[in-house]
N, C-alpha and C. Protein backbone atom coordinates (compact mmCIF):
# COMPACT_ATOMS: atom_id res chain seq x y z
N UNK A 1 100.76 -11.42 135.41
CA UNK A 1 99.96 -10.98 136.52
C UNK A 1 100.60 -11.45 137.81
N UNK A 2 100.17 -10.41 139.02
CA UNK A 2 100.83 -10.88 140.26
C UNK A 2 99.70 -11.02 140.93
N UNK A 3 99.93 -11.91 141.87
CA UNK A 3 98.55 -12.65 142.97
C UNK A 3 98.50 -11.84 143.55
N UNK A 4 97.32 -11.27 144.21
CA UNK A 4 97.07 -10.50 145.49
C UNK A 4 98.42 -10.83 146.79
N UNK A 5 97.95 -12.12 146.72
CA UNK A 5 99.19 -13.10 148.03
C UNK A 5 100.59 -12.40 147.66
N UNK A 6 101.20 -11.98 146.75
CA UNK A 6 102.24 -11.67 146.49
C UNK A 6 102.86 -10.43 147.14
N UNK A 7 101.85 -9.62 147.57
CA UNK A 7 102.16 -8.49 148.43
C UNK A 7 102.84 -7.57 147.95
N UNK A 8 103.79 -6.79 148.31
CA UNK A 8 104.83 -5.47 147.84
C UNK A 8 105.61 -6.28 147.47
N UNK A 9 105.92 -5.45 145.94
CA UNK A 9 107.15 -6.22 145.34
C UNK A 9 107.64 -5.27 144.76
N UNK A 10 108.59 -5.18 144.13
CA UNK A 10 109.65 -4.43 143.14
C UNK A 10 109.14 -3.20 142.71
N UNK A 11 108.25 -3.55 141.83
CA UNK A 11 107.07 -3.25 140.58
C UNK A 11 106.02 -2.06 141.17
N UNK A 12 105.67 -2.30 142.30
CA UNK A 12 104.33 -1.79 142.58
C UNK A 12 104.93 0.09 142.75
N UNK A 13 106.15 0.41 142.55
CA UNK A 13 106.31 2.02 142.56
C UNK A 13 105.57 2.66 141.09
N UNK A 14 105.76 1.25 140.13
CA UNK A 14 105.11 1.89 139.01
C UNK A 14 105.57 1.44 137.72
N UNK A 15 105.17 1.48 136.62
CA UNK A 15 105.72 1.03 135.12
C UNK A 15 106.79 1.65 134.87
N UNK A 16 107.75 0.59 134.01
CA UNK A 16 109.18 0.93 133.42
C UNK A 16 109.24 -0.19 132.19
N UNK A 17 109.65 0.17 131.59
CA UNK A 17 110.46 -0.45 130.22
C UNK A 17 111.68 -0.47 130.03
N UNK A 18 112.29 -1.29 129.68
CA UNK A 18 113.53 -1.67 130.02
C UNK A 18 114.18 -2.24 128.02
N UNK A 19 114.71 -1.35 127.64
CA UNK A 19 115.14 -1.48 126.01
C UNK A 19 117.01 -1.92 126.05
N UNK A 20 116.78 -3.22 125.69
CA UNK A 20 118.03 -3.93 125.61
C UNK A 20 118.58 -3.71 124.24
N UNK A 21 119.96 -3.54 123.59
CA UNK A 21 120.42 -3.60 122.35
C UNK A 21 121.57 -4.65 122.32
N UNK A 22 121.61 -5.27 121.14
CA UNK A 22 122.40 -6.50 120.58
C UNK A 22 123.56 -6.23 120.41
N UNK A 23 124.15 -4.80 120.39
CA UNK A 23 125.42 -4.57 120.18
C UNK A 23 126.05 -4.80 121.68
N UNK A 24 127.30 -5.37 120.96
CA UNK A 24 128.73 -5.54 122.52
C UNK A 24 128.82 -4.43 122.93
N UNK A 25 128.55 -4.28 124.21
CA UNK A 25 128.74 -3.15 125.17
C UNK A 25 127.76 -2.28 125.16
N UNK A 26 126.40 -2.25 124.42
CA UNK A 26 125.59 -1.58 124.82
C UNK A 26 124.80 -1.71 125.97
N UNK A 27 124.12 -0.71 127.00
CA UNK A 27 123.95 -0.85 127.70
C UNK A 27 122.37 -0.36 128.04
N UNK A 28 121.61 -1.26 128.85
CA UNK A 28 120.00 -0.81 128.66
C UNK A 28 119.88 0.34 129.18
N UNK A 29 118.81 0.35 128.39
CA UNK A 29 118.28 1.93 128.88
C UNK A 29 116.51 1.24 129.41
N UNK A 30 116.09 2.38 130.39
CA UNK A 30 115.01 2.46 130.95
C UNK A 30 113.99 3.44 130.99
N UNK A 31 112.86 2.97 130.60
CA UNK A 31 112.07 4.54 130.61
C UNK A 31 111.06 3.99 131.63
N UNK A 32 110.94 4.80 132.78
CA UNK A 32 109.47 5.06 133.77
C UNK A 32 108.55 6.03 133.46
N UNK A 33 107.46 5.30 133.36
CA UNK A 33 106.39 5.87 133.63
C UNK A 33 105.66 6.93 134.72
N UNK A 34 105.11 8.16 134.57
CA UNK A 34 104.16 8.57 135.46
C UNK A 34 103.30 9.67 135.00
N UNK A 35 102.12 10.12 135.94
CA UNK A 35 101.11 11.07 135.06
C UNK A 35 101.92 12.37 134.33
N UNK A 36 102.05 12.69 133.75
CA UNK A 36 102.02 13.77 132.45
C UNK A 36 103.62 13.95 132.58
N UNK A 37 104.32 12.76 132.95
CA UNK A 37 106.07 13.02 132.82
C UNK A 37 106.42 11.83 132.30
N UNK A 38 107.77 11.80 132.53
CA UNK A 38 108.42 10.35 131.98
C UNK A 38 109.77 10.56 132.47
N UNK A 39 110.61 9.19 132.76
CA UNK A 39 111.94 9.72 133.14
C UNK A 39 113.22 8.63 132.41
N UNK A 40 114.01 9.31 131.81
CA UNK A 40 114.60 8.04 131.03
C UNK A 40 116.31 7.79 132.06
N UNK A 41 116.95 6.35 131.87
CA UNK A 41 117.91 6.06 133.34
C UNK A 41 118.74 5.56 131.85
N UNK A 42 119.52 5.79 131.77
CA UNK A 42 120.77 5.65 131.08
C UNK A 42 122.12 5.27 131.03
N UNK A 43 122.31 4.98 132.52
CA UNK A 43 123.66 4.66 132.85
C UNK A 43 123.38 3.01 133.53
N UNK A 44 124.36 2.54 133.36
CA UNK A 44 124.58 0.91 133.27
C UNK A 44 123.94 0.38 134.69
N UNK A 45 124.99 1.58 135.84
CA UNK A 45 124.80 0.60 136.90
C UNK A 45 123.04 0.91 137.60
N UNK A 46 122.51 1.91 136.82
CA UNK A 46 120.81 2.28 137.56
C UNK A 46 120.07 1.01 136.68
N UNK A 47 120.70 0.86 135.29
CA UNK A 47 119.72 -0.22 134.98
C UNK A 47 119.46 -1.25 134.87
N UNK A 48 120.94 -1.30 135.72
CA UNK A 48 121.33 -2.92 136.53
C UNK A 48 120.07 -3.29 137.24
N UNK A 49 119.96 -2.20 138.46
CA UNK A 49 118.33 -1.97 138.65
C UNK A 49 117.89 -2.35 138.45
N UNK A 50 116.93 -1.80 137.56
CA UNK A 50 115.37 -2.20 136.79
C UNK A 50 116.07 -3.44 136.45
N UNK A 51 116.76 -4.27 135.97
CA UNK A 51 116.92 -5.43 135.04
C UNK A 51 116.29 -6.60 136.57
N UNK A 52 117.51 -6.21 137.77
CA UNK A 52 117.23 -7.14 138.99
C UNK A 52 115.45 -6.76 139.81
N UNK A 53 114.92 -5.89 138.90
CA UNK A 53 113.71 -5.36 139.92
C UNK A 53 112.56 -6.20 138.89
N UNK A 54 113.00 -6.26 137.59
CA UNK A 54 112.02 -7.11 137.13
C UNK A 54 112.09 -8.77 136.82
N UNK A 55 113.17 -8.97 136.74
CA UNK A 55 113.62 -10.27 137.06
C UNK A 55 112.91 -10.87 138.69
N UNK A 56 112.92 -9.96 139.53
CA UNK A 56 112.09 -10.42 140.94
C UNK A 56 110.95 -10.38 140.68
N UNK A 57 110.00 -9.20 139.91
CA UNK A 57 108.60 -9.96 139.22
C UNK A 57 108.16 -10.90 138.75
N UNK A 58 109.32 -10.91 137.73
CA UNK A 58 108.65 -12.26 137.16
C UNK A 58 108.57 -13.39 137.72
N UNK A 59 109.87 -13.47 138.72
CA UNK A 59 109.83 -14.75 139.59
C UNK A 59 108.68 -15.08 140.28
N UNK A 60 107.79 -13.76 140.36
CA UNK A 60 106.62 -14.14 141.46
C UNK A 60 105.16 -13.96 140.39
N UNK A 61 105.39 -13.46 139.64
CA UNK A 61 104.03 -13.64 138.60
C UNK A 61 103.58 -15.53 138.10
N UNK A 62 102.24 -15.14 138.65
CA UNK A 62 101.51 -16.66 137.48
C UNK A 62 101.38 -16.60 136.36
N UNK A 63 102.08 -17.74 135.97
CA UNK A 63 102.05 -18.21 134.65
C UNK A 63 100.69 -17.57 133.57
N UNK A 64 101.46 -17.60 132.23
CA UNK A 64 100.23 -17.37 131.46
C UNK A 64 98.84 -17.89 131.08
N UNK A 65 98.84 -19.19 131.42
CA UNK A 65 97.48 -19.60 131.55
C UNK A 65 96.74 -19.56 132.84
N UNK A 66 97.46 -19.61 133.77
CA UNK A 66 96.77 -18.96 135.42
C UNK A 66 96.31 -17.76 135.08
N UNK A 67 97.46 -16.97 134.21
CA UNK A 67 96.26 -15.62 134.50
C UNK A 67 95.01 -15.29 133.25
N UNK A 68 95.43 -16.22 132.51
CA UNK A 68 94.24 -16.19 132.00
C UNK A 68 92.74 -16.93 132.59
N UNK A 69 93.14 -17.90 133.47
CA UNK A 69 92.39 -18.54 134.25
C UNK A 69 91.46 -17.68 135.16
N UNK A 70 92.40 -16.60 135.51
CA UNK A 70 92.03 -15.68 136.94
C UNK A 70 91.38 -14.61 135.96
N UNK A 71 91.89 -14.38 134.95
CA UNK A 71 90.81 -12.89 134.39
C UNK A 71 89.61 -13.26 133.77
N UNK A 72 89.25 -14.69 133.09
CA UNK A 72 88.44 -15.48 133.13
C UNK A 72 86.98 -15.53 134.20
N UNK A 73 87.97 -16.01 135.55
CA UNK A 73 86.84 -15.74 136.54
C UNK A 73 86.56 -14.47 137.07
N UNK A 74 86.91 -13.31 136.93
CA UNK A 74 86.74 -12.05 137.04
C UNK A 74 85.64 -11.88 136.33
N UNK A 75 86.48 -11.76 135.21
CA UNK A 75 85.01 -11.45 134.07
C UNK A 75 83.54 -12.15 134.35
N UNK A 76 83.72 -13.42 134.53
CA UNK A 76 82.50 -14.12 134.61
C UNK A 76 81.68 -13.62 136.30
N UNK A 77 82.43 -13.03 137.35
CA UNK A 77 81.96 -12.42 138.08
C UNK A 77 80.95 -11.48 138.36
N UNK A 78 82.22 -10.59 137.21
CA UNK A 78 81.33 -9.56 137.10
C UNK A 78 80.20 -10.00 136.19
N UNK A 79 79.86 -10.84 135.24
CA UNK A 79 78.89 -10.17 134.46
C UNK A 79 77.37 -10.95 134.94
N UNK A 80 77.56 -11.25 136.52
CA UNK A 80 76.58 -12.24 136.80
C UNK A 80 75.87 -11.18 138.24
């Protein structure tokens, strides 16, 4: 999860998956997400990309028990 505080980041154009393989010299591939399409990126240096666009997410996402902390108090928000 990303904090509100975190503002525009990388990520927020939209979902991608990013499929790494174990073989020498293979090279990731990427699939994005969007309503009733999909777009797959195949060549090394675009998914150089996505690799440096989610690597900057994660740097700014809270930890896994913060966000379980934070969906925690959501929930209990709402159900009051």
């Amino acid at each position: 999860m990303l904090p509100f505080r975190a503002g525009g980041h990388a990520g927020v154009s939209g979902p991608f998956n990013i499929l790494s393989f174990g073989e020498e010299g293979a090279v990731d591939v990427v699939h994005m997400d969007a309503p009733r399409t999909g777009a797959w990126v195949e060549d090394a240096e675009r998914s150089e990309l996505f690799v440096g666009m989610f690597n900057a997410v994660s740097r700014t996402a809270v930890s896994p028990y913060d966000s379980m902390r934070l969906i925690e108090d959501i929930a209990k928000g709402m159900s009051e």
